[in-house]
N, C-alpha and C. Protein backbone atom coordinates (compact mmCIF):
# COMPACT_ATOMS: atom_id res chain seq x y z
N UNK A 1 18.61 77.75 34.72
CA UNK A 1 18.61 79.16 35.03
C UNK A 1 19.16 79.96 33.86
N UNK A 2 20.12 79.57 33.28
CA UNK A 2 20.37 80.18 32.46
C UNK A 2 19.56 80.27 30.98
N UNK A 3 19.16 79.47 31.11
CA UNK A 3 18.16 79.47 29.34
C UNK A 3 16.76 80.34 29.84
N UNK A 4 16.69 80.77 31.01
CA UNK A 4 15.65 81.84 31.33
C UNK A 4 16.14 82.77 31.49
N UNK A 5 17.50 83.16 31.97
CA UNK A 5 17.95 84.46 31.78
C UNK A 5 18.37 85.08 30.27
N UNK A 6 19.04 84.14 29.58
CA UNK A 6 19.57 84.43 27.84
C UNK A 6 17.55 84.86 27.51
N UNK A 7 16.60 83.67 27.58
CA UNK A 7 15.42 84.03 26.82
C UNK A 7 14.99 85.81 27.40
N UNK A 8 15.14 86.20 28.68
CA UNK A 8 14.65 87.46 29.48
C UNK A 8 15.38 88.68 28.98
N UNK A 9 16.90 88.22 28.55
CA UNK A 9 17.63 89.20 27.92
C UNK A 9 17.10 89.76 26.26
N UNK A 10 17.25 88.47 25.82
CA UNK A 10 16.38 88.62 24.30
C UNK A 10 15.22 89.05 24.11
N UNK A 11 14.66 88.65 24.89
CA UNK A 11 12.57 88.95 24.39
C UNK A 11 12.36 89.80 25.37
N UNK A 12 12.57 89.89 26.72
CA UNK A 12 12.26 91.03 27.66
C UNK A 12 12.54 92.37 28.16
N UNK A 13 13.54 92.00 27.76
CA UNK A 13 14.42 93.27 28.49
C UNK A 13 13.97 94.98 27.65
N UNK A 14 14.11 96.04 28.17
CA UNK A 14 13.95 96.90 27.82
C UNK A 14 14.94 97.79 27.44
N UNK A 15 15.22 98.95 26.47
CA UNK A 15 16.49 99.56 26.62
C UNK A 15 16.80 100.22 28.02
N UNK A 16 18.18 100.07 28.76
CA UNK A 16 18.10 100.55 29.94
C UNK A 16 18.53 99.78 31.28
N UNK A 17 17.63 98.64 30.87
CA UNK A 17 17.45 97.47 31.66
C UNK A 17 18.94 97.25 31.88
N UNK A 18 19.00 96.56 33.69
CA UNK A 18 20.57 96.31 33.85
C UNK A 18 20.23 94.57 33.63
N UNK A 19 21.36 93.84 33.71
CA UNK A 19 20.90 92.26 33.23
C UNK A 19 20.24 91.66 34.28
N UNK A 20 19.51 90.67 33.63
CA UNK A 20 18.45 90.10 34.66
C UNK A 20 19.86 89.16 35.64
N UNK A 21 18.89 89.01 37.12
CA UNK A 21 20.13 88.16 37.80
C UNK A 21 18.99 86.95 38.21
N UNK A 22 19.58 85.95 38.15
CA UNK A 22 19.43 84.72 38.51
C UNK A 22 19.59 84.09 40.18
N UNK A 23 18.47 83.74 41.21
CA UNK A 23 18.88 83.36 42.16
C UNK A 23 18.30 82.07 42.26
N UNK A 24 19.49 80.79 42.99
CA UNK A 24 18.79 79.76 42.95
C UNK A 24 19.22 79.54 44.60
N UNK A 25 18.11 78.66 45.15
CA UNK A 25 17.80 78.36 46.66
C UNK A 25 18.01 77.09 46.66
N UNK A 26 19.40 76.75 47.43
CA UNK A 26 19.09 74.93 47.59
C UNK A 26 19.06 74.59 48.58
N UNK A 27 18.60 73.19 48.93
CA UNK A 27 18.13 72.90 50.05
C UNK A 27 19.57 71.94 51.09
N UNK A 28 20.58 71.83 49.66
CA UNK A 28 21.69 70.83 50.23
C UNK A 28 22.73 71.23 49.18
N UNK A 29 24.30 70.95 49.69
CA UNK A 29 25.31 71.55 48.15
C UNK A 29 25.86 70.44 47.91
N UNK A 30 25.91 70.18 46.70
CA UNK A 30 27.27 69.35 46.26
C UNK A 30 27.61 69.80 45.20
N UNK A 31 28.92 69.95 45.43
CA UNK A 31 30.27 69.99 44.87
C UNK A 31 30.09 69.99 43.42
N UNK A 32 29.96 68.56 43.07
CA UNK A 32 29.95 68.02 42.10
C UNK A 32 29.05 68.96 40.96
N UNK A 33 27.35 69.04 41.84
CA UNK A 33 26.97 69.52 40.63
C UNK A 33 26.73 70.85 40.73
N UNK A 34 27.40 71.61 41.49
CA UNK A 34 27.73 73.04 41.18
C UNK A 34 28.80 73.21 39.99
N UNK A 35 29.82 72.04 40.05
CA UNK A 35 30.69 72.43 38.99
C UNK A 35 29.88 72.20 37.63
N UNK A 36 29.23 71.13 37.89
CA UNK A 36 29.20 71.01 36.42
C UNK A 36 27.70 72.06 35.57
N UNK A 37 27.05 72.28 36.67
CA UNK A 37 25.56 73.60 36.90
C UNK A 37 26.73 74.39 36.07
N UNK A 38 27.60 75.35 36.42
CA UNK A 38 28.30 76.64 36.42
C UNK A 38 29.10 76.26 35.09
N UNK A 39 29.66 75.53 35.08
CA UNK A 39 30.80 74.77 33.85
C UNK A 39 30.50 76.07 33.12
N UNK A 40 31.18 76.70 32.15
CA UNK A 40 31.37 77.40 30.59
C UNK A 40 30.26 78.56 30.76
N UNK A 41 29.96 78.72 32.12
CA UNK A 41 29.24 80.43 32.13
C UNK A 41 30.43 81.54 32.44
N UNK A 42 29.90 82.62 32.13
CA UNK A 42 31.07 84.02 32.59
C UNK A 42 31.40 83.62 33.81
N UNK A 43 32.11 84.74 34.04
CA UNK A 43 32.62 84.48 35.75
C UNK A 43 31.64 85.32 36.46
N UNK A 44 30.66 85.72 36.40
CA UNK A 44 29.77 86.89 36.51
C UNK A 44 28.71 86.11 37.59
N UNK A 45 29.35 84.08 37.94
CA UNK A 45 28.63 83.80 38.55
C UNK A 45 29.26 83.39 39.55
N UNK A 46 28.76 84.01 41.05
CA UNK A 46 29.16 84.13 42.62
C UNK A 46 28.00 82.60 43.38
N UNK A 47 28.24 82.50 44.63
CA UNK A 47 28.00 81.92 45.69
C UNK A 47 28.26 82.86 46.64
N UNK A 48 26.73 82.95 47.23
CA UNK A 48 26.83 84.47 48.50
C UNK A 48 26.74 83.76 49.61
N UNK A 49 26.33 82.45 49.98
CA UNK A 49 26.54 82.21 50.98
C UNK A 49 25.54 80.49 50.82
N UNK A 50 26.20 79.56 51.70
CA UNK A 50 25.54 78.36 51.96
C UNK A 50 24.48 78.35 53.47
N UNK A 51 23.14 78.39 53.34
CA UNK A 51 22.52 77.89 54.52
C UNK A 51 21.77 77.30 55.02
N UNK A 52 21.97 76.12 56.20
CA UNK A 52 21.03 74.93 56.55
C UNK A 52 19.97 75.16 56.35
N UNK A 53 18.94 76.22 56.80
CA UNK A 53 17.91 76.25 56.51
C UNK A 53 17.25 77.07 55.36
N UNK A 54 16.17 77.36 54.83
CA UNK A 54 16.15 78.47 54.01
C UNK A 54 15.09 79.83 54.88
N UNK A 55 15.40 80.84 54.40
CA UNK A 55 14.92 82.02 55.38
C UNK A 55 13.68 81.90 55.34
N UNK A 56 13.21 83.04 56.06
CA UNK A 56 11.24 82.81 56.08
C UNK A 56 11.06 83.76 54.87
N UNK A 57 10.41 84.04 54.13
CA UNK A 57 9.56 84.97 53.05
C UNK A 57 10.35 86.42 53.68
N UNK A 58 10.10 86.82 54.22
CA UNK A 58 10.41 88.12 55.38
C UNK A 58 12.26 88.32 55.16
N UNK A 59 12.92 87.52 55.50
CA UNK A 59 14.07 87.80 55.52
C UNK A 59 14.91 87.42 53.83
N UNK A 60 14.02 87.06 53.39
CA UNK A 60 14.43 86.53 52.00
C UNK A 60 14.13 88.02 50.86
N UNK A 61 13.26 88.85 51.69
CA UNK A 61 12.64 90.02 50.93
C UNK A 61 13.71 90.84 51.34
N UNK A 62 14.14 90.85 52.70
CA UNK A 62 14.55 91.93 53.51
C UNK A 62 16.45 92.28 52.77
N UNK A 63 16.91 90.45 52.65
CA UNK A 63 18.39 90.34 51.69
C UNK A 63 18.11 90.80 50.97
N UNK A 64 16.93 90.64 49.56
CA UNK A 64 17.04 91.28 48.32
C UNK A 64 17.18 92.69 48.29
N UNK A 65 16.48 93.63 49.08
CA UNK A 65 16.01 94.56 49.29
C UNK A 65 17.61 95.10 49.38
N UNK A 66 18.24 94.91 50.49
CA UNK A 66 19.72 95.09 50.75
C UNK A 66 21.02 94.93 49.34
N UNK A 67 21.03 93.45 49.03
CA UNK A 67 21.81 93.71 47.75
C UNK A 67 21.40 94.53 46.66
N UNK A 68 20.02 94.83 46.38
CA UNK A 68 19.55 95.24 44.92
C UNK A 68 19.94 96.68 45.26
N UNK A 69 20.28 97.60 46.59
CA UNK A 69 20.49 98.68 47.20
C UNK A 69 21.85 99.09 47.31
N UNK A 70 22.50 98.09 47.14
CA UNK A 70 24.25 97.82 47.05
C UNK A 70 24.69 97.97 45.32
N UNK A 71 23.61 98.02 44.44
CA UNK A 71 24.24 97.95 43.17
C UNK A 71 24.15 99.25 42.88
């Protein structure tokens, strides 16, 4: 995730542009390789929430829609 956000910042971005954000969907957590996923990034990176299933298309639009409205 991150070597697509650094490349989106560099080559994509526009003047203006707020930073690209990164969302990843998993299907199960461990511990382990969240630490070492996250290791030596800013602190700029959160966990919004863990859940058994993943949402339908619909409610996955409906969250974004909500946080991107919160910034």
């Amino acid at each position: 995730m991150n070597v697509y956000l650094n490349y989106y910042k560099r080559h994509e971005m526009s003047e203006g542009d707020n930073p690209p954000v990164g969302i990843i969907l998993c299907a199960s957590k461990d511990n382990a390789l969240v630490e070492y996923a996250t290791s030596g990034l800013t602190q700029e990176v959160f966990v919004s929430r863990y859940l058994v299933e993943l949402p339908d298309k619909a409610q996955l639009q409906d969250f974004i829609q909500r946080e991107s409205q919160q910034l």
